[in-house]
PDB file of N, CA and C in Angstrom:
ATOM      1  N   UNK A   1      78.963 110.524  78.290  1.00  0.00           N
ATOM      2  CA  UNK A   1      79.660 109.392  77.697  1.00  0.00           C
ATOM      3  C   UNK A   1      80.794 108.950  78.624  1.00  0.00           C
ATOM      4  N   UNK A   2      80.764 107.524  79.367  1.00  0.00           N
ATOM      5  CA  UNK A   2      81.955 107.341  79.694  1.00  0.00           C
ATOM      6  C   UNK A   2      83.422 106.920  78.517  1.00  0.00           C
ATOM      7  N   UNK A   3      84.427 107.376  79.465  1.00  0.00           N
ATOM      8  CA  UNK A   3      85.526 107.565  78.893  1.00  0.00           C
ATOM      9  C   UNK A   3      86.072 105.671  79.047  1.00  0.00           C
ATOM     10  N   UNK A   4      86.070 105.328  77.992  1.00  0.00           N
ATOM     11  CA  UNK A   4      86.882 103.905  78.116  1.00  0.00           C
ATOM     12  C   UNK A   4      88.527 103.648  77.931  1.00  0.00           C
ATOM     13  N   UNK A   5      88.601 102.965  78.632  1.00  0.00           N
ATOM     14  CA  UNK A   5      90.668 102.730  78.557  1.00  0.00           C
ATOM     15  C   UNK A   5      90.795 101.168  78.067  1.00  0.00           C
ATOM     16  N   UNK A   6      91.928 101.222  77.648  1.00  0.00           N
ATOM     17  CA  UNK A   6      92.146  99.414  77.433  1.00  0.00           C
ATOM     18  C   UNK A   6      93.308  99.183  78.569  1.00  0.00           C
ATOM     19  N   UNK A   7      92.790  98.031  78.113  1.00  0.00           N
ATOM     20  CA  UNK A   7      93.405  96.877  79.781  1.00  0.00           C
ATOM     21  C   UNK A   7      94.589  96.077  79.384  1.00  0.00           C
ATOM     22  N   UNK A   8      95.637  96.362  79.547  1.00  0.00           N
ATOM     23  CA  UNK A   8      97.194  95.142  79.238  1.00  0.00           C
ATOM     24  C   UNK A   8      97.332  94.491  80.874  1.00  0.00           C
ATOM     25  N   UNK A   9      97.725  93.613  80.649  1.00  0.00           N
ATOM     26  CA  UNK A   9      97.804  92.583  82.076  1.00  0.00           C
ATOM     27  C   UNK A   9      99.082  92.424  81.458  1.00  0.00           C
ATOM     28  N   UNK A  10     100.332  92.711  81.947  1.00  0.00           N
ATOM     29  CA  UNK A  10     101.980  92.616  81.315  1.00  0.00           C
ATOM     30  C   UNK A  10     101.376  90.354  82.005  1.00  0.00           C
ATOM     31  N   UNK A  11     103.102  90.340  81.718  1.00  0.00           N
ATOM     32  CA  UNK A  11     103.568  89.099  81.682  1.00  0.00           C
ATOM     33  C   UNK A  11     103.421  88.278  83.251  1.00  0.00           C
ATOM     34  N   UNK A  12     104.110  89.357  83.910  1.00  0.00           N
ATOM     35  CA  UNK A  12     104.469  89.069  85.349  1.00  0.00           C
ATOM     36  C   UNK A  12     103.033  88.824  86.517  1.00  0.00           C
ATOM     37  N   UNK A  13     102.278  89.848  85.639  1.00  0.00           N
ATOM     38  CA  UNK A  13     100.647  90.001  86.354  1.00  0.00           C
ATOM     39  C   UNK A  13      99.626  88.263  85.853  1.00  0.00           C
ATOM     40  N   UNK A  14     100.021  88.165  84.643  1.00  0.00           N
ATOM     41  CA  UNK A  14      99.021  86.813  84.612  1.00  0.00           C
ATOM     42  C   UNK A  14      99.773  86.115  84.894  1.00  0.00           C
ATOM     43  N   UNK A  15     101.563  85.976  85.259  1.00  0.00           N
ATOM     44  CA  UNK A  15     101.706  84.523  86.216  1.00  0.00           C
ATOM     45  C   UNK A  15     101.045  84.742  87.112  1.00  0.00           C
ATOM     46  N   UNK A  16     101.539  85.684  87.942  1.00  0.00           N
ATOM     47  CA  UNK A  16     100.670  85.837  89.676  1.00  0.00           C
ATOM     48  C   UNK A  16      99.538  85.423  89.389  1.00  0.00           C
ATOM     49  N   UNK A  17      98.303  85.465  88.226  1.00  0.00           N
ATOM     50  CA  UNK A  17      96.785  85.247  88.314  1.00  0.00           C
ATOM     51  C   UNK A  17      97.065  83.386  88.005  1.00  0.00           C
ATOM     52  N   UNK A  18      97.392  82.829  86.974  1.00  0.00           N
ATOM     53  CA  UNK A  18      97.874  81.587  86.776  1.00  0.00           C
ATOM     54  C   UNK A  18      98.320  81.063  88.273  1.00  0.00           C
ATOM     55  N   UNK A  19      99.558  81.543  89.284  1.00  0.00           N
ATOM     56  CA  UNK A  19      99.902  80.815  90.046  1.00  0.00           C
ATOM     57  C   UNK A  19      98.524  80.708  90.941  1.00  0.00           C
ATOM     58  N   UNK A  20      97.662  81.744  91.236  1.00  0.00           N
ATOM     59  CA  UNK A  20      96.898  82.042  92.425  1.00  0.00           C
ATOM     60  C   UNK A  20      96.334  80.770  91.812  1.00  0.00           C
ATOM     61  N   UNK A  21      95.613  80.705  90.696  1.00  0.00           N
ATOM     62  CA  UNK A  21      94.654  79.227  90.309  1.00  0.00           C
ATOM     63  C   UNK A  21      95.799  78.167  90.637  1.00  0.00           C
ATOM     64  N   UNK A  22      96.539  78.159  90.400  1.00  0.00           N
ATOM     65  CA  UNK A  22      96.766  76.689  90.737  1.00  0.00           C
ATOM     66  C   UNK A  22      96.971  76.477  92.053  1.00  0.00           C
ATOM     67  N   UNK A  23      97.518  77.018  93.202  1.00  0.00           N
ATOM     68  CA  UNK A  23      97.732  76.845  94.492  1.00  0.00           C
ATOM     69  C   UNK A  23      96.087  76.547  95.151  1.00  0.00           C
ATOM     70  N   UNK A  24      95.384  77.480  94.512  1.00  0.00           N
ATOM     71  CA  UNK A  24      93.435  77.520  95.167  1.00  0.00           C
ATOM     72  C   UNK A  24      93.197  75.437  94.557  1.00  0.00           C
ATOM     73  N   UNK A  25      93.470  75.729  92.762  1.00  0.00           N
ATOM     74  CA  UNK A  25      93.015  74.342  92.962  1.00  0.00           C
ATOM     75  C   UNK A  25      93.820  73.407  93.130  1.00  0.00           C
ATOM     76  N   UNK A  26      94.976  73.310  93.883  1.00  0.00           N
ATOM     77  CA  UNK A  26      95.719  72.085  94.559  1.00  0.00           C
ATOM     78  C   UNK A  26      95.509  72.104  95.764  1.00  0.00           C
ATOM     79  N   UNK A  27      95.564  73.537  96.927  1.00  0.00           N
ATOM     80  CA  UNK A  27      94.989  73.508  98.263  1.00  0.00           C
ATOM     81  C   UNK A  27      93.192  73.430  98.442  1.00  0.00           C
ATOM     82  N   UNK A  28      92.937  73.324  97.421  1.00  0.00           N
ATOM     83  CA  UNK A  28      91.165  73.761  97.960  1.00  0.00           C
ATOM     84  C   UNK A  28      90.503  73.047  97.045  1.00  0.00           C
ATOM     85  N   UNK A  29      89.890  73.627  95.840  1.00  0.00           N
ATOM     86  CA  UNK A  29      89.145  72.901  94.217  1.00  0.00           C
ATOM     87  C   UNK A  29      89.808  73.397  93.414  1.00  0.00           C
ATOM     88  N   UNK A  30      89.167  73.139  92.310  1.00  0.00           N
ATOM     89  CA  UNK A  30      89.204  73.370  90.787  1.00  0.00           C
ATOM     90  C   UNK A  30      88.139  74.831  90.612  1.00  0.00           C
ATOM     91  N   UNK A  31      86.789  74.590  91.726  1.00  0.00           N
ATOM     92  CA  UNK A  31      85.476  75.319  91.220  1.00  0.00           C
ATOM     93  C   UNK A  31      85.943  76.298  92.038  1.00  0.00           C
ATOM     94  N   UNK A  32      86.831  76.494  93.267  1.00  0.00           N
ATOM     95  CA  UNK A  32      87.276  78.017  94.165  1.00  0.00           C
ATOM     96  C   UNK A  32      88.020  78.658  93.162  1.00  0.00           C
ATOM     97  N   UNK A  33      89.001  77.363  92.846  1.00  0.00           N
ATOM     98  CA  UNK A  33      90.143  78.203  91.576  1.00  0.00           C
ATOM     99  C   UNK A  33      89.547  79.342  90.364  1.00  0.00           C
ATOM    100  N   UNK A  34      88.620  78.291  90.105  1.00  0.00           N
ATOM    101  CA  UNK A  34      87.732  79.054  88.961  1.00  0.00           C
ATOM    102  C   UNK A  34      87.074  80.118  89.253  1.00  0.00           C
ATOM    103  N   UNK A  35      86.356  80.001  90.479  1.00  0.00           N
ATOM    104  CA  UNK A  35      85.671  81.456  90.693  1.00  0.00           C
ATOM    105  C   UNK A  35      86.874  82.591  91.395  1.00  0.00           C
ATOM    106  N   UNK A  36      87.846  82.298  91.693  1.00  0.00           N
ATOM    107  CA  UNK A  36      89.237  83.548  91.843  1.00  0.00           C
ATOM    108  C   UNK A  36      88.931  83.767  90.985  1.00  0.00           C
ATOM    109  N   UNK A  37      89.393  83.070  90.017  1.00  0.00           N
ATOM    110  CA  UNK A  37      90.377  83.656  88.713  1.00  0.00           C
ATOM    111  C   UNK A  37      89.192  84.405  87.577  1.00  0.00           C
ATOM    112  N   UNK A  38      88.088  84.165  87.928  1.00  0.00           N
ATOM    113  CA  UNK A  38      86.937  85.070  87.014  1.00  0.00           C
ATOM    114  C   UNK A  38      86.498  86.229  87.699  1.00  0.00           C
ATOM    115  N   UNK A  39      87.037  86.119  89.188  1.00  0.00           N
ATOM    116  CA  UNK A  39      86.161  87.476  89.957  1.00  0.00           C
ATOM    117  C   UNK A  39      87.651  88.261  89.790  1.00  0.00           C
ATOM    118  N   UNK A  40      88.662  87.557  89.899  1.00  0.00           N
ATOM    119  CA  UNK A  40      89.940  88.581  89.559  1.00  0.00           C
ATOM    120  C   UNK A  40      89.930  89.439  87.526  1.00  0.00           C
ATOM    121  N   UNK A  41      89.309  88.282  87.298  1.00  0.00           N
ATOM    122  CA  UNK A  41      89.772  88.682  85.603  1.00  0.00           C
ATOM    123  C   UNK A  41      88.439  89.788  85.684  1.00  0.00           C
ATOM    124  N   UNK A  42      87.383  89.547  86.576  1.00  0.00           N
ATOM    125  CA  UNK A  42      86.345  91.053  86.546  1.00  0.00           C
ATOM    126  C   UNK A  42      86.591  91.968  86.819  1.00  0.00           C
ATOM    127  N   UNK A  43      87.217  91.787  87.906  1.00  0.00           N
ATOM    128  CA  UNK A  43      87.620  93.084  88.475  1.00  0.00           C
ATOM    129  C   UNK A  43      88.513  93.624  87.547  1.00  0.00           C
ATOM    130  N   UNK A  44      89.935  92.785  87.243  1.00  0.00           N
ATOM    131  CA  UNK A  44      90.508  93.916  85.905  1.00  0.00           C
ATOM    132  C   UNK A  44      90.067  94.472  84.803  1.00  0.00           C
ATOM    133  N   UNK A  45      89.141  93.902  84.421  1.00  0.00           N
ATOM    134  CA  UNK A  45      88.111  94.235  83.224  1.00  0.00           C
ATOM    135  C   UNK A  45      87.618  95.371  83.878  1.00  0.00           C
ATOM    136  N   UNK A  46      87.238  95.847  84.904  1.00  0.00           N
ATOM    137  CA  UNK A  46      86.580  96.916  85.579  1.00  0.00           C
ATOM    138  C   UNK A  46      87.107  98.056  85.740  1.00  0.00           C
ATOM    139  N   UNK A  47      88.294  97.901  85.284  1.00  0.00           N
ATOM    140  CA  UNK A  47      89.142  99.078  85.256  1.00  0.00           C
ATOM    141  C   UNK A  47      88.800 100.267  83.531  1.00  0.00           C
ATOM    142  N   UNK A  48      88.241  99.370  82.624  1.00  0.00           N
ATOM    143  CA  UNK A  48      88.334  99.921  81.248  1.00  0.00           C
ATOM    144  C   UNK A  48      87.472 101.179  81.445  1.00  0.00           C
ATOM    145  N   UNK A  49      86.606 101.005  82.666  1.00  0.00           N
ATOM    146  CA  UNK A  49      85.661 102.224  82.809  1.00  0.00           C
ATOM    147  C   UNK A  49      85.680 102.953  83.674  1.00  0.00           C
ATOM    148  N   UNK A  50      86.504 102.611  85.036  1.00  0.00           N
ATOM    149  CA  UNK A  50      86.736 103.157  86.072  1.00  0.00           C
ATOM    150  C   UNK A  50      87.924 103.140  87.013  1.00  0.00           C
ATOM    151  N   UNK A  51      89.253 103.882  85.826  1.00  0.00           N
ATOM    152  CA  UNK A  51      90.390 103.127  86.706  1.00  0.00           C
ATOM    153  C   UNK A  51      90.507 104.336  87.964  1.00  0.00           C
ATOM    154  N   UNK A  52      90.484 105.383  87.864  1.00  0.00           N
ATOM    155  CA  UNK A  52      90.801 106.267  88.996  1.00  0.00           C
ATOM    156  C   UNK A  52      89.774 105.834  90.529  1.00  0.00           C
ATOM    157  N   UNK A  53      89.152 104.458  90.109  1.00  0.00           N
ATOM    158  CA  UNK A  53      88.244 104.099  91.347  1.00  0.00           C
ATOM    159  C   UNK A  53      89.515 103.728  92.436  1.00  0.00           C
ATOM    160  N   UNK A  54      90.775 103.342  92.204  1.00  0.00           N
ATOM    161  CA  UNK A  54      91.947 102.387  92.697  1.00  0.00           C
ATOM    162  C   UNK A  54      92.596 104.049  93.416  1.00  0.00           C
ATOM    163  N   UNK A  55      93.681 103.392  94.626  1.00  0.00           N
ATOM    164  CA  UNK A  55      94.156 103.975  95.856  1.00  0.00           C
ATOM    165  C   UNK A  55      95.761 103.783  95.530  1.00  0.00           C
ATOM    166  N   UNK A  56      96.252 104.890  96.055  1.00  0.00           N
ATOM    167  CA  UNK A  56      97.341 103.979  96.265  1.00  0.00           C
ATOM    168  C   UNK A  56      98.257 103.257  97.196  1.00  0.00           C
ATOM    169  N   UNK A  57      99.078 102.274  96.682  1.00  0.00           N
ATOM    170  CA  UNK A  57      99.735 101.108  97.810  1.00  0.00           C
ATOM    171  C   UNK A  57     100.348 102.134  98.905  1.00  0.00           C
ATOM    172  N   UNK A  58      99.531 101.529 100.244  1.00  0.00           N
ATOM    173  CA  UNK A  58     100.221 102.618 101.301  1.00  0.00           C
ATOM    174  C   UNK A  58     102.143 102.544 101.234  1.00  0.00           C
ATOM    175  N   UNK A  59     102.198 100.581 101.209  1.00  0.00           N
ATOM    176  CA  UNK A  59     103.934 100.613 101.004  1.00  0.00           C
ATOM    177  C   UNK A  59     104.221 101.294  99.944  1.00  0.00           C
ATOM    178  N   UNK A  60     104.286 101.716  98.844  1.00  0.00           N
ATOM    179  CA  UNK A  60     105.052 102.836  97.804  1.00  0.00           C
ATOM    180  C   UNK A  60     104.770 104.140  98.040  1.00  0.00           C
ATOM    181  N   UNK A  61     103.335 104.547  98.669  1.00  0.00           N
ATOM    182  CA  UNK A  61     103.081 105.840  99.428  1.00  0.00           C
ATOM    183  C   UNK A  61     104.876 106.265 100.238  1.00  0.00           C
ATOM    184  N   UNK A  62     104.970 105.323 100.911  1.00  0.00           N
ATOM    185  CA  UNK A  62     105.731 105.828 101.945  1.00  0.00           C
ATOM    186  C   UNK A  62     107.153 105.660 101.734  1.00  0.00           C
ATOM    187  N   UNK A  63     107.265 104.882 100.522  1.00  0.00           N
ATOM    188  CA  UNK A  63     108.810 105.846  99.556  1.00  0.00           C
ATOM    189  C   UNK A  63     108.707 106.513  98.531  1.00  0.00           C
ATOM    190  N   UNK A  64     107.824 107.725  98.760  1.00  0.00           N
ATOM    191  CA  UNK A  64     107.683 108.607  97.192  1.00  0.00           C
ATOM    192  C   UNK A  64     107.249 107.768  95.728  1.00  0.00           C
ATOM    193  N   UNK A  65     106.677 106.638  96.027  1.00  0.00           N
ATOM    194  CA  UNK A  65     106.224 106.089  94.604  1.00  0.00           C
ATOM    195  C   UNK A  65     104.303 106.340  94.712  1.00  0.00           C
ATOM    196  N   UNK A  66     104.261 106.915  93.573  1.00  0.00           N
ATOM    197  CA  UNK A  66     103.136 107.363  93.396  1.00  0.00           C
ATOM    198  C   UNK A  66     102.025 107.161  92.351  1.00  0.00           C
ATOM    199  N   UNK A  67     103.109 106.528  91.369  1.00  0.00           N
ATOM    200  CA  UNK A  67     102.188 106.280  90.117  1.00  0.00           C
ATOM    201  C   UNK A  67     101.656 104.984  89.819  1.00  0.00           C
ATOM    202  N   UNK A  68     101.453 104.256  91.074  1.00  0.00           N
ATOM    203  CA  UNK A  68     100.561 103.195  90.871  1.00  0.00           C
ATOM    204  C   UNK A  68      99.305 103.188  91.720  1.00  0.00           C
ATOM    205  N   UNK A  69      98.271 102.463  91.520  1.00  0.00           N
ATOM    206  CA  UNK A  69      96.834 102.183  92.048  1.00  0.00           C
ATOM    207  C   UNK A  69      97.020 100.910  92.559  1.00  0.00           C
ATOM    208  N   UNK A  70      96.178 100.749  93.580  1.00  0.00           N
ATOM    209  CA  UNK A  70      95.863  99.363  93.469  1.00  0.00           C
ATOM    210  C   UNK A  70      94.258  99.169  93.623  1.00  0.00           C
ATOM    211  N   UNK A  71      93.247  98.061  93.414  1.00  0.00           N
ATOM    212  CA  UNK A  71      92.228  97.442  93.890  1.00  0.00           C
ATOM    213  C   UNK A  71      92.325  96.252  93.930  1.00  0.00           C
ATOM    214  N   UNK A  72      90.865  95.616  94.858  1.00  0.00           N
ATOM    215  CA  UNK A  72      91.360  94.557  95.552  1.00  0.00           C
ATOM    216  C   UNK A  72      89.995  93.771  95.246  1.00  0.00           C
ATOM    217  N   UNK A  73      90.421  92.273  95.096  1.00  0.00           N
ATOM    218  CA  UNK A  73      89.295  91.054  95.503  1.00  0.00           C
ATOM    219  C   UNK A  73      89.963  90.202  96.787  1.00  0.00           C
ATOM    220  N   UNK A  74      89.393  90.860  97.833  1.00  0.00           N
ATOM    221  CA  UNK A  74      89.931  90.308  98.784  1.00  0.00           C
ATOM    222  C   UNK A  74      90.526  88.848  98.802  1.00  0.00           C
ATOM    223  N   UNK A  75      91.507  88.309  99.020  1.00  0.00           N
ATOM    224  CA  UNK A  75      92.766  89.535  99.959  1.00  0.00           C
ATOM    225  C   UNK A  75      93.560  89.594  98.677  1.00  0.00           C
ATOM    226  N   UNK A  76      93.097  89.833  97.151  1.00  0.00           N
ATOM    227  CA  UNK A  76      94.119  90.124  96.376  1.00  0.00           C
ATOM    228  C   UNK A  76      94.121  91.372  96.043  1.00  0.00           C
ATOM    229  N   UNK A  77      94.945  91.458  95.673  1.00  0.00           N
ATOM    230  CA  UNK A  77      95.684  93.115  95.788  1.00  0.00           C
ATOM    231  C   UNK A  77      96.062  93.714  93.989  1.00  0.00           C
ATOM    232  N   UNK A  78      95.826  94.152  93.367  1.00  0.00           N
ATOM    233  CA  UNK A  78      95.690  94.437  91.667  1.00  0.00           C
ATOM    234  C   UNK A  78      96.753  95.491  91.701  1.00  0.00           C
ATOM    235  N   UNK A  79      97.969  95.372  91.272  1.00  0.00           N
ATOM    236  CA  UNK A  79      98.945  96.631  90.941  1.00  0.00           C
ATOM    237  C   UNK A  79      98.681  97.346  89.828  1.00  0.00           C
ATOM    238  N   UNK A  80      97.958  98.413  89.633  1.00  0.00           N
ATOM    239  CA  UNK A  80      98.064  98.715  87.986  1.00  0.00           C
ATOM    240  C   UNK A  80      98.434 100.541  87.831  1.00  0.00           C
ATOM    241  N   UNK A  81      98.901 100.501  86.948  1.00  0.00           N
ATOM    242  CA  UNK A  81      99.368 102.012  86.049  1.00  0.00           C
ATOM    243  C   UNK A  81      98.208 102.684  85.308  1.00  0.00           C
ATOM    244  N   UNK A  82      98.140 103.756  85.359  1.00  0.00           N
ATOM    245  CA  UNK A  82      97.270 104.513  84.123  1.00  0.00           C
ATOM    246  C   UNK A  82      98.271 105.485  83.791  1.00  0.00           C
ATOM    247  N   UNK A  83      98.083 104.831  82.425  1.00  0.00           N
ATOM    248  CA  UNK A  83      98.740 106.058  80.896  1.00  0.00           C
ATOM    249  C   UNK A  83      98.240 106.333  79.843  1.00  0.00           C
ATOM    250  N   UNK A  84      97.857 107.304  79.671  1.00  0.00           N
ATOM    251  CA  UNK A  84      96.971 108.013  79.175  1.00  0.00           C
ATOM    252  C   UNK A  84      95.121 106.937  79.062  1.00  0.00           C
ATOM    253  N   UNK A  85      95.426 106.875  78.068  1.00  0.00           N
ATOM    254  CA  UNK A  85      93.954 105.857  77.933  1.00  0.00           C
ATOM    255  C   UNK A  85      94.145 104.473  77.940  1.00  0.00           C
ATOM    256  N   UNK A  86      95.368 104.160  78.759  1.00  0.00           N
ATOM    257  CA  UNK A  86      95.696 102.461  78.370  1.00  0.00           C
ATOM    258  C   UNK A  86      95.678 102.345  80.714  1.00  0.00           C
ATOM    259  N   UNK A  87      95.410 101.092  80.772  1.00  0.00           N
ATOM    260  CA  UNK A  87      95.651 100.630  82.090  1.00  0.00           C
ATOM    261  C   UNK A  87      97.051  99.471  81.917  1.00  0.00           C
ATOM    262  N   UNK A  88      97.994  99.406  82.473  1.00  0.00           N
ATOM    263  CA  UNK A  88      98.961  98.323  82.960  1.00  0.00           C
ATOM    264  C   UNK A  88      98.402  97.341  84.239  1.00  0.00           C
ATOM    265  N   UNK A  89      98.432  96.446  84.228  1.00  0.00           N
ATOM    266  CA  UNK A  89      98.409  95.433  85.745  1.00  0.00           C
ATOM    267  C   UNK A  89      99.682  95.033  85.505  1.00  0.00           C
ATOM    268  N   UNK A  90     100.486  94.947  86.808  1.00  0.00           N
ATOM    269  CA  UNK A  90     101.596  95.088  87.258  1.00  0.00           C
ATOM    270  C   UNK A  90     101.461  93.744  87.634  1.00  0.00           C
ATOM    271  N   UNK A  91     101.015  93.547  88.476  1.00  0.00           N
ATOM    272  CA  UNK A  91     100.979  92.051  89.355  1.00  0.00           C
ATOM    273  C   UNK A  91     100.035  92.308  90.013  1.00  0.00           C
ATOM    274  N   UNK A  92      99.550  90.705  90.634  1.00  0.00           N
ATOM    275  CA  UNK A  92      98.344  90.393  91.575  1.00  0.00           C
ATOM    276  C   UNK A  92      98.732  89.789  92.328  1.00  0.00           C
ATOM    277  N   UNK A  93      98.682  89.934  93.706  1.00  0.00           N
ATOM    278  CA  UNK A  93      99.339  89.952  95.125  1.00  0.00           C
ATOM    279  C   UNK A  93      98.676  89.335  96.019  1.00  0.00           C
ATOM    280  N   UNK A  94      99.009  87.984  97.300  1.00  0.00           N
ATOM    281  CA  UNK A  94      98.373  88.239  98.074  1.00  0.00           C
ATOM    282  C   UNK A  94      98.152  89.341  99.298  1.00  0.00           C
ATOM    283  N   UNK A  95      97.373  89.942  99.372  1.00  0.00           N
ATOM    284  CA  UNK A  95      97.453  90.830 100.343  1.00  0.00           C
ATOM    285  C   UNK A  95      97.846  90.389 101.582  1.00  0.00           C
ATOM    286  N   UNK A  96      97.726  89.220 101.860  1.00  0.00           N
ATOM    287  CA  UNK A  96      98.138  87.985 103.245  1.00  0.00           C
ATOM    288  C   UNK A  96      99.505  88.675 103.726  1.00  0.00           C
ATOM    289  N   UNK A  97     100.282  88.267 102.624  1.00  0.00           N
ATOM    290  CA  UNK A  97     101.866  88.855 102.448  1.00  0.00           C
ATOM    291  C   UNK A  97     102.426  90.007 102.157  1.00  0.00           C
ATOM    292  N   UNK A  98     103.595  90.678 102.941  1.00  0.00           N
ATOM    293  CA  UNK A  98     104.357  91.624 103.008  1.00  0.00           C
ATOM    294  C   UNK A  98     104.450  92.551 101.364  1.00  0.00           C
ATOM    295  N   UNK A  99     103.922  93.092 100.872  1.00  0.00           N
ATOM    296  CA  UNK A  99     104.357  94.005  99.843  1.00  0.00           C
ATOM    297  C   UNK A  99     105.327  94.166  99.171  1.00  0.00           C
ATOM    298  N   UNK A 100     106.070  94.400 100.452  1.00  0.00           N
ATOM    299  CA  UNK A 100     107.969  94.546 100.272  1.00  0.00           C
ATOM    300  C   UNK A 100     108.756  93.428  99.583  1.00  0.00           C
ATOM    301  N   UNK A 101     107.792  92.407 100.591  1.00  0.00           N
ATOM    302  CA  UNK A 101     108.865  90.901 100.446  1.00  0.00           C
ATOM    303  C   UNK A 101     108.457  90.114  98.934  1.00  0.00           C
ATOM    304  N   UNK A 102     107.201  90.726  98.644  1.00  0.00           N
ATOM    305  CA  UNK A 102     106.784  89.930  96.997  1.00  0.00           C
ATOM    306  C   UNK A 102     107.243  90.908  95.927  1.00  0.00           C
ATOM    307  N   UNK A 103     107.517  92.027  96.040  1.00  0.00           N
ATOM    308  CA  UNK A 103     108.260  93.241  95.102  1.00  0.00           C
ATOM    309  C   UNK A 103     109.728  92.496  95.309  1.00  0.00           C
ATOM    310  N   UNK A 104     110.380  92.639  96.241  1.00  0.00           N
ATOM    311  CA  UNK A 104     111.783  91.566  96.428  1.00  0.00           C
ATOM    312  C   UNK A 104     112.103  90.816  95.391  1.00  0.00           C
ATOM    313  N   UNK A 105     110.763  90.057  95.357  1.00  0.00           N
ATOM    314  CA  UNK A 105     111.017  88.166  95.042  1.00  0.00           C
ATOM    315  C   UNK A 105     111.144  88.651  93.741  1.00  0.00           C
ATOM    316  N   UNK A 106     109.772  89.365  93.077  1.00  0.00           N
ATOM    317  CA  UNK A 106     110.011  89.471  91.810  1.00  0.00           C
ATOM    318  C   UNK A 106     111.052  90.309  91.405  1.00  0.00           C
ATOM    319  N   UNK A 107     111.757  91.061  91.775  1.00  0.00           N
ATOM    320  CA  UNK A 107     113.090  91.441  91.241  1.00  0.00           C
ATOM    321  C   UNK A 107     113.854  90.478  90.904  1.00  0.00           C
ATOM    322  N   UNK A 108     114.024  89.903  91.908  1.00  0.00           N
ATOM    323  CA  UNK A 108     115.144  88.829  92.051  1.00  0.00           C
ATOM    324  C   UNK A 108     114.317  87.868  90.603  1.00  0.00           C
ATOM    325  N   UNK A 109     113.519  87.287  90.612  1.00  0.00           N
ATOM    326  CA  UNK A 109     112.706  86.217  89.602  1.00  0.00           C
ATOM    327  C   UNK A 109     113.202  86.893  88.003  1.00  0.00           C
ATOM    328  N   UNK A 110     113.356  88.305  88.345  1.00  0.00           N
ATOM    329  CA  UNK A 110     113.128  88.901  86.650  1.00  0.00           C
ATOM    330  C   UNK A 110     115.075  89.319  86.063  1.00  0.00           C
TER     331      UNK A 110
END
């Protein structure tokens, strides 16, 4: 029997998914936008059955932070937590950009 978890996407994680669609469909389409934002919303859905599939962020590796995962739809980057049987998404990232410098921003934003 697989073991199932439930999936919370906090607040901060579906702006990042919201902003990514709108920048795809103002720089590109509507139909790129759309297929991000469904191959991103799969992939988090993909976690309910397999979150220990996710790595962790080499940048928090390398200041003692440990308790996050990430996976990726290229080049986005999925921050998420596991506690006990629940998953967190943290935020969705471009991987394009510095780690450091989008953890920054959102401090500063919150």
């Amino acid at each position: 029997m697989v073991k199932s978890f439930e999936v919370f996407v906090i607040e901060d994680a579906q702006r990042d998914l919201f902003d990514i669609y709108s920048y795809i469909a103002r720089h590109d389409s509507p139909q790129n936008a759309d297929y991000v934002f469904n191959a991103i919303q799969d992939t988090i859905l993909g976690l309910s059955t397999l979150p220990s599939r996710g790595h962790s962020p080499p940048e928090l590796e390398r200041v003692g932070i440990f308790e996050y995962l990430e996976i990726h739809f290229k080049p986005y980057r999925v921050i998420y937590q596991i506690r006990d049987n629940e998953i967190f998404v943290h935020c969705i990232l471009d991987g394009r950009r510095s780690l450091q410098e989008l953890l920054q921003e959102r401090l500063i934003r919150s």
